[in-house]
C-alpha atoms as a PDB file:
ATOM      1  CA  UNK A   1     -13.661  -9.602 -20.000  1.00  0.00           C
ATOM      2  CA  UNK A   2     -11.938 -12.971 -20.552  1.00  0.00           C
ATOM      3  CA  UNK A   3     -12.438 -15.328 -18.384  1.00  0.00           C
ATOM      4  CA  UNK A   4      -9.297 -16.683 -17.980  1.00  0.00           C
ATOM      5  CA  UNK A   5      -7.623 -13.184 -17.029  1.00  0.00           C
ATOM      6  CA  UNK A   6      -5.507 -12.729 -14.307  1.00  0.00           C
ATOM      7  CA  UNK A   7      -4.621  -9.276 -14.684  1.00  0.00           C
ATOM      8  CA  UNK A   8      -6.324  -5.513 -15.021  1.00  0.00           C
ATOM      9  CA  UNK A   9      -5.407  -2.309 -15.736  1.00  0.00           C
ATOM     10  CA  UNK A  10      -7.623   0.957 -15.295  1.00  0.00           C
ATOM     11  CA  UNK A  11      -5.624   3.942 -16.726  1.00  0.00           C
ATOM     12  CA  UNK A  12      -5.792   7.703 -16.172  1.00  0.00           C
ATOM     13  CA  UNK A  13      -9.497   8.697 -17.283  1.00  0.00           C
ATOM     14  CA  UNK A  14     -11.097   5.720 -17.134  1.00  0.00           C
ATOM     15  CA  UNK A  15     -14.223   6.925 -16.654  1.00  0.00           C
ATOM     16  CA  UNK A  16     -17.117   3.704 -15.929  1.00  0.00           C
ATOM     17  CA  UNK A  17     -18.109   2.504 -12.491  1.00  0.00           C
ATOM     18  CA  UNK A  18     -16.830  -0.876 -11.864  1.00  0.00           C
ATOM     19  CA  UNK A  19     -19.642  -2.719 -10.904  1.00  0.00           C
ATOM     20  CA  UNK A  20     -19.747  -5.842  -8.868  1.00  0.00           C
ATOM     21  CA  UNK A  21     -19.096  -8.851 -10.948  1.00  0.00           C
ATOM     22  CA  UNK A  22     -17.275  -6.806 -13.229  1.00  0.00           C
ATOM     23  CA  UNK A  23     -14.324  -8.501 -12.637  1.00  0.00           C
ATOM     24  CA  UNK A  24     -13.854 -11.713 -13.329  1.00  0.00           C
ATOM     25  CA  UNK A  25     -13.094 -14.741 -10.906  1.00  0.00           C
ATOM     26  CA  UNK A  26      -9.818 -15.320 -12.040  1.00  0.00           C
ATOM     27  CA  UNK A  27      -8.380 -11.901 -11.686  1.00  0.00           C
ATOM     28  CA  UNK A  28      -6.046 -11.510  -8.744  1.00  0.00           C
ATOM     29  CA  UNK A  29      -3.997  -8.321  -9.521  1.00  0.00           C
ATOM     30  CA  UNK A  30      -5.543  -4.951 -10.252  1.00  0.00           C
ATOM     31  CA  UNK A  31      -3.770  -1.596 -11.219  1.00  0.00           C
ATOM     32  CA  UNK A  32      -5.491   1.595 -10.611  1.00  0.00           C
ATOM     33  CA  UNK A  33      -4.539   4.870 -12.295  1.00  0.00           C
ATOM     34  CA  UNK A  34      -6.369   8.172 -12.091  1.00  0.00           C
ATOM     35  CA  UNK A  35      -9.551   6.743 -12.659  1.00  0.00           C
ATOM     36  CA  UNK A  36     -12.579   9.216 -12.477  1.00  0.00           C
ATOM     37  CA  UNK A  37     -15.460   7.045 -10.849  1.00  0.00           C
ATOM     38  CA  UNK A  38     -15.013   6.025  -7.239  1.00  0.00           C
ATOM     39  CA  UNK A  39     -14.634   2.356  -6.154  1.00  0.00           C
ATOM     40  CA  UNK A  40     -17.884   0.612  -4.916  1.00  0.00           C
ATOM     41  CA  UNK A  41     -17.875  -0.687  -1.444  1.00  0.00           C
ATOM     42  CA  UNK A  42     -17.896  -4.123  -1.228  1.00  0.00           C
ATOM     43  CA  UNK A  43     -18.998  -4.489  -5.095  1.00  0.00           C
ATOM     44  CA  UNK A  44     -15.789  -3.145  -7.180  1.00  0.00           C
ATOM     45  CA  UNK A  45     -12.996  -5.344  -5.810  1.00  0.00           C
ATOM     46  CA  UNK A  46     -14.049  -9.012  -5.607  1.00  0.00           C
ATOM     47  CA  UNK A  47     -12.594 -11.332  -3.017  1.00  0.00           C
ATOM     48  CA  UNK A  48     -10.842 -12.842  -5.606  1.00  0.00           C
ATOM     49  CA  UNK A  49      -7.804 -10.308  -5.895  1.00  0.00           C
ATOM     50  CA  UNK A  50      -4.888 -10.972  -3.948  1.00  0.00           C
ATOM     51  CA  UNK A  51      -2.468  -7.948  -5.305  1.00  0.00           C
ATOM     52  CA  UNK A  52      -3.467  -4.049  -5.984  1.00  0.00           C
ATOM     53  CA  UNK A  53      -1.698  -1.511  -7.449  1.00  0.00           C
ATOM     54  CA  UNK A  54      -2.842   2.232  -6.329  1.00  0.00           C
ATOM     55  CA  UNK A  55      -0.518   3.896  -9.365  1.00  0.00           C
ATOM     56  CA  UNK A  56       0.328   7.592  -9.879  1.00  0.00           C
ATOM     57  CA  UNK A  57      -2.475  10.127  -9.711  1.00  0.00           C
ATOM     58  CA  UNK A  58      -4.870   7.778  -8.467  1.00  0.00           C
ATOM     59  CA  UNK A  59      -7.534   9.877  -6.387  1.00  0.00           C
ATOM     60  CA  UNK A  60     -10.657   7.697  -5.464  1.00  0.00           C
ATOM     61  CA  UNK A  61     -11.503   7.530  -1.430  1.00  0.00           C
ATOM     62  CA  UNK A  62     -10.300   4.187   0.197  1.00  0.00           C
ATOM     63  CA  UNK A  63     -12.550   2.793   2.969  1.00  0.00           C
ATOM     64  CA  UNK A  64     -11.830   0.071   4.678  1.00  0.00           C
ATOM     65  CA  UNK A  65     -15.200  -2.013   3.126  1.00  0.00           C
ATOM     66  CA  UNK A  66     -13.305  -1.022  -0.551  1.00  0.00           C
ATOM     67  CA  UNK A  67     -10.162  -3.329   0.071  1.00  0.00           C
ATOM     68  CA  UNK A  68     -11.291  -6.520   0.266  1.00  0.00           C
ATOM     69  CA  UNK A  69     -10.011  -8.792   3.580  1.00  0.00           C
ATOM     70  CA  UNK A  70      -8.514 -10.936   1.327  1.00  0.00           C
ATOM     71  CA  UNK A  71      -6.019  -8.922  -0.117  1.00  0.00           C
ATOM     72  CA  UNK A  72      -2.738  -9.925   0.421  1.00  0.00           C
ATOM     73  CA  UNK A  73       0.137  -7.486  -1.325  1.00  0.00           C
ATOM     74  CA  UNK A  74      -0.748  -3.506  -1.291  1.00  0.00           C
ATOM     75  CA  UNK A  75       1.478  -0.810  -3.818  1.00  0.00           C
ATOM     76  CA  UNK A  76       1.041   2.672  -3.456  1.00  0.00           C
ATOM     77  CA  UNK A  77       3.268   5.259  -5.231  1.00  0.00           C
ATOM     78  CA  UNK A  78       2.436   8.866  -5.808  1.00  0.00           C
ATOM     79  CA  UNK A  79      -1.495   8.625  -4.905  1.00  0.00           C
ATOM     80  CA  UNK A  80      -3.324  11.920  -4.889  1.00  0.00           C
ATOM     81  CA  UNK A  81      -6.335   9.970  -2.116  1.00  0.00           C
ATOM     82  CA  UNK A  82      -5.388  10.366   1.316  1.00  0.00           C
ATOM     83  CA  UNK A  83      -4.927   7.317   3.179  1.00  0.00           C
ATOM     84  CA  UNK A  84      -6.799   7.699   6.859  1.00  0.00           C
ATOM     85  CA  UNK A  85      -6.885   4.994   9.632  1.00  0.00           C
ATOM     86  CA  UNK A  86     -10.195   3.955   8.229  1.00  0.00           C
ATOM     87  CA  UNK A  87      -8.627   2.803   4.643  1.00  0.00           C
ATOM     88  CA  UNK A  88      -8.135  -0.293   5.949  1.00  0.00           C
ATOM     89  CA  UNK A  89     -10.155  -2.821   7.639  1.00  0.00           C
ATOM     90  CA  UNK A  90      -9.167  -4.410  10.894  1.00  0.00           C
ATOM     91  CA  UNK A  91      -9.419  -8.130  10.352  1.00  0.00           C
ATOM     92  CA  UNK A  92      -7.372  -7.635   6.908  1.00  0.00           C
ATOM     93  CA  UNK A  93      -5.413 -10.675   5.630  1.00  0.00           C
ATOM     94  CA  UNK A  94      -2.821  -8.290   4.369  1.00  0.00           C
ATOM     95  CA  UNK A  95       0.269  -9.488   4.225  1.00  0.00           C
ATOM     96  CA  UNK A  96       2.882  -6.879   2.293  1.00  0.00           C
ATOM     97  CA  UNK A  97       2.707  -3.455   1.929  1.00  0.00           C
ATOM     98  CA  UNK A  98       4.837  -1.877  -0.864  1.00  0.00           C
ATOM     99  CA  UNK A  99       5.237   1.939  -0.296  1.00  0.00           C
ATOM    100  CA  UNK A 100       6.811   3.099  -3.882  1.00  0.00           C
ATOM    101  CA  UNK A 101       8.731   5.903  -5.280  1.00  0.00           C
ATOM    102  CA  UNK A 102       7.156   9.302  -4.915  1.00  0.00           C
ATOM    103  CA  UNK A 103       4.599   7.639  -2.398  1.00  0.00           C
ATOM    104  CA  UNK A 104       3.756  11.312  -0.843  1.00  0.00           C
ATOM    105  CA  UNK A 105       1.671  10.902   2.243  1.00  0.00           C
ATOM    106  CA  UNK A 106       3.155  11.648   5.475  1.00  0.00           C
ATOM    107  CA  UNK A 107       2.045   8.622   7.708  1.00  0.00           C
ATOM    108  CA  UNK A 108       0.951   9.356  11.364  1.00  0.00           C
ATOM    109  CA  UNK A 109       0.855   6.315  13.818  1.00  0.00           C
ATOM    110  CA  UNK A 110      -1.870   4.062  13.024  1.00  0.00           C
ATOM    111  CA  UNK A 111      -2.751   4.598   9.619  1.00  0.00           C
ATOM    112  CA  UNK A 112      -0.883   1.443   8.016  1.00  0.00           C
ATOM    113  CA  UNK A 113      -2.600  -1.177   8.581  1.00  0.00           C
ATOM    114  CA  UNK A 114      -0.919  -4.434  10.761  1.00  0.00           C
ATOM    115  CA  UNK A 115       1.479  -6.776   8.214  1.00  0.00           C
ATOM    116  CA  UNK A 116       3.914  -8.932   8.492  1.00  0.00           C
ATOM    117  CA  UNK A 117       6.243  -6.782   5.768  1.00  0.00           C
ATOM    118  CA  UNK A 118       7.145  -2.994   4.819  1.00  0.00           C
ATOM    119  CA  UNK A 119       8.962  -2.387   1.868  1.00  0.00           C
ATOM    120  CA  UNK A 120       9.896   1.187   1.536  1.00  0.00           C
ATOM    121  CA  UNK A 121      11.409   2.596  -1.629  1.00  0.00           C
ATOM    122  CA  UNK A 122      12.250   6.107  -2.561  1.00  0.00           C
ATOM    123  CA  UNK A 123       9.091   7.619  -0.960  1.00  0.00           C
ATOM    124  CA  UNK A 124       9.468  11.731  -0.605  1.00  0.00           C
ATOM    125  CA  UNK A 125       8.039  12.321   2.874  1.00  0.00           C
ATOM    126  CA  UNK A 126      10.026  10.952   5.828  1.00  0.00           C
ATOM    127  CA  UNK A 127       8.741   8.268   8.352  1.00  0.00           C
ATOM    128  CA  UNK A 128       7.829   8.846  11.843  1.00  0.00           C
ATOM    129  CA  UNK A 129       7.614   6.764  15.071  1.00  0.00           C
ATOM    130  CA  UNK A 130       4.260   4.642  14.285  1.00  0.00           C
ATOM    131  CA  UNK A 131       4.753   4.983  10.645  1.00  0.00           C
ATOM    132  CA  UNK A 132       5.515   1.513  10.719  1.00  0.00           C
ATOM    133  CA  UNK A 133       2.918  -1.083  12.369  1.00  0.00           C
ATOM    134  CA  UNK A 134       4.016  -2.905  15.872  1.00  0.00           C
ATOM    135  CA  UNK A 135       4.158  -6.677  14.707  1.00  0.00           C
ATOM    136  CA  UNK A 136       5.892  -5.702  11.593  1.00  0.00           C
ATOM    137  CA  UNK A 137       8.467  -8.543  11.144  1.00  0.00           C
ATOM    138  CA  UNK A 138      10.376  -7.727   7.621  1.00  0.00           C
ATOM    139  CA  UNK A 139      11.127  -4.412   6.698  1.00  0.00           C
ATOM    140  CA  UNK A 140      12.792  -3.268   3.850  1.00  0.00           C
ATOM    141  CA  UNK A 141      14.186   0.197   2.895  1.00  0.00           C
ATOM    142  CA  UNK A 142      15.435  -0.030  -0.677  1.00  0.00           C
ATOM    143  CA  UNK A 143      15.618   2.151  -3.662  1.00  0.00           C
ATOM    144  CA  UNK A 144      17.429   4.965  -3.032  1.00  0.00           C
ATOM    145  CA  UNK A 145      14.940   6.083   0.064  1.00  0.00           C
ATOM    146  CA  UNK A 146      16.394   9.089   1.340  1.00  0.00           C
ATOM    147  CA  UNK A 147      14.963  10.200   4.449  1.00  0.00           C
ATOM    148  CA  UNK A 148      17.107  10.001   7.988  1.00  0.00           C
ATOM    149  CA  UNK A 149      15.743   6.766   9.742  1.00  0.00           C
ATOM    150  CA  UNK A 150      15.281   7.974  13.618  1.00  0.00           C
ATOM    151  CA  UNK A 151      14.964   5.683  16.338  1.00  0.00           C
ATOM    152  CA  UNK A 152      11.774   4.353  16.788  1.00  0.00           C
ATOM    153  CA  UNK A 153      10.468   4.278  13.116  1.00  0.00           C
ATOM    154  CA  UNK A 154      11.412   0.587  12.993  1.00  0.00           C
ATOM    155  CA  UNK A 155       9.576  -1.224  15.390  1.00  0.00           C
ATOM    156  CA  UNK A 156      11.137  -3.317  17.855  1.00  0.00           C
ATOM    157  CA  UNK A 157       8.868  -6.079  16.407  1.00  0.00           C
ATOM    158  CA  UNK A 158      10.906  -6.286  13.378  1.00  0.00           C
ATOM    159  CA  UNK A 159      13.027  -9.677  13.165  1.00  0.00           C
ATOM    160  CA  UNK A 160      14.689  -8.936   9.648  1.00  0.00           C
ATOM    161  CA  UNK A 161      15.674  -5.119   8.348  1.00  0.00           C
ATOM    162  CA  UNK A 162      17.031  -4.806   5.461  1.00  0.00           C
ATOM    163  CA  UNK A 163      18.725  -1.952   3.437  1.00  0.00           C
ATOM    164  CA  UNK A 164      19.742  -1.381   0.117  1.00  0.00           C
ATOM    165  CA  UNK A 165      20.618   1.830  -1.311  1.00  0.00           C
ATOM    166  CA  UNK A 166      19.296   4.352   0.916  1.00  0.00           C
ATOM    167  CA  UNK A 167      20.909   7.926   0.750  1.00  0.00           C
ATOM    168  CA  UNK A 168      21.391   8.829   4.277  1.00  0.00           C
ATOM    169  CA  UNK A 169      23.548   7.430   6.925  1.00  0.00           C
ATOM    170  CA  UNK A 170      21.919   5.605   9.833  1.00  0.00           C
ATOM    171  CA  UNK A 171      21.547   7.305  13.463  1.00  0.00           C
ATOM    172  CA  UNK A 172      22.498   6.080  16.746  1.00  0.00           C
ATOM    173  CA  UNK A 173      18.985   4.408  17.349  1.00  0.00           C
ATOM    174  CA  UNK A 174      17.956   3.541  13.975  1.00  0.00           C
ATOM    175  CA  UNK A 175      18.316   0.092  14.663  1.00  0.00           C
ATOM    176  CA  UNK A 176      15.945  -1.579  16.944  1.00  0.00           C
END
């Protein structure tokens, strides 16, 4: 690998184990497809990476020792892994968490982990009270998301909302 890359890709079938040290030092954003070999706790993601992209069909177990602390920006669209309260660690740096179209997972209180920012796009299951951290500052619905926002899925935590383009009205209690 380069040395001086910043950026890596693992498509659908990718099919080695990503060893520690694999990646180079200067990589900071990963994308992960449907890749067939499960990520290596504390070994596949080095410390390094700031940014990673869980991409369609991806379907590896996340652990909270796979994600490194120092992560700061998290994408997930239409993942086939099921994200559990113990994907994510709980002294994680992370700062944004991107939840893309066709993002499928219905998310029960507690499963995100704290951030400072939520951006929501067209994701096809609807939020739920605790969907959405407490101490979430900056959320963001955007992108034609098209679920009914009740009251209670944005946390009274939240100092900026913003919406652009969602499909469905807002509800008497929508807003914090």
């Amino acid at each position: 690998i380069p040395e001086d890359l910043q950026v890596l890709v693992f498509l659908d079938g990718f099919n080695e184990t990503i060893k520690e040290d694999f990646i180079g030092p200067r990589v900071t954003t990963l994308h992960f497809f449907d890749i067939l070999k499960p990520l290596e706790p504390k070994k596949s993601i080095p410390s390094t990476v700031k940014n990673i992209y869980f991409e369609n069909g991806f379907n590896q177990p996340l652990s909270s020792d796979v994600v490194p602390d120092s992560v700061k920006e998290i994408h997930f669209f239409d993942i086939k892994s099921t994200l559990t309260q113990e994907s994510f660690s709980k002294s994680s740096k992370l700062n944004t968490v991107y939840l893309e179209n066709g993002f499928g997972q219905v998310l029960e209180d507690g499963i995100l982990p704290p951030t400072s920012t939520i951006r929501i796009n067209n994701i096809s299951q609807p939020l739920s009270k605790g969907s959405i951290p407490d101490g979430t500052e900056y959320v963001v619905f955007e992108n034609g998301y098209s679920h009914e926002i009740v009251e209670g899925v944005v946390p009274s935590t939240t100092v900026q909302l913003v919406f652009k383009d969602i499909k469905k009205p807002l509800v008497q209690g929508s807003i914090p």
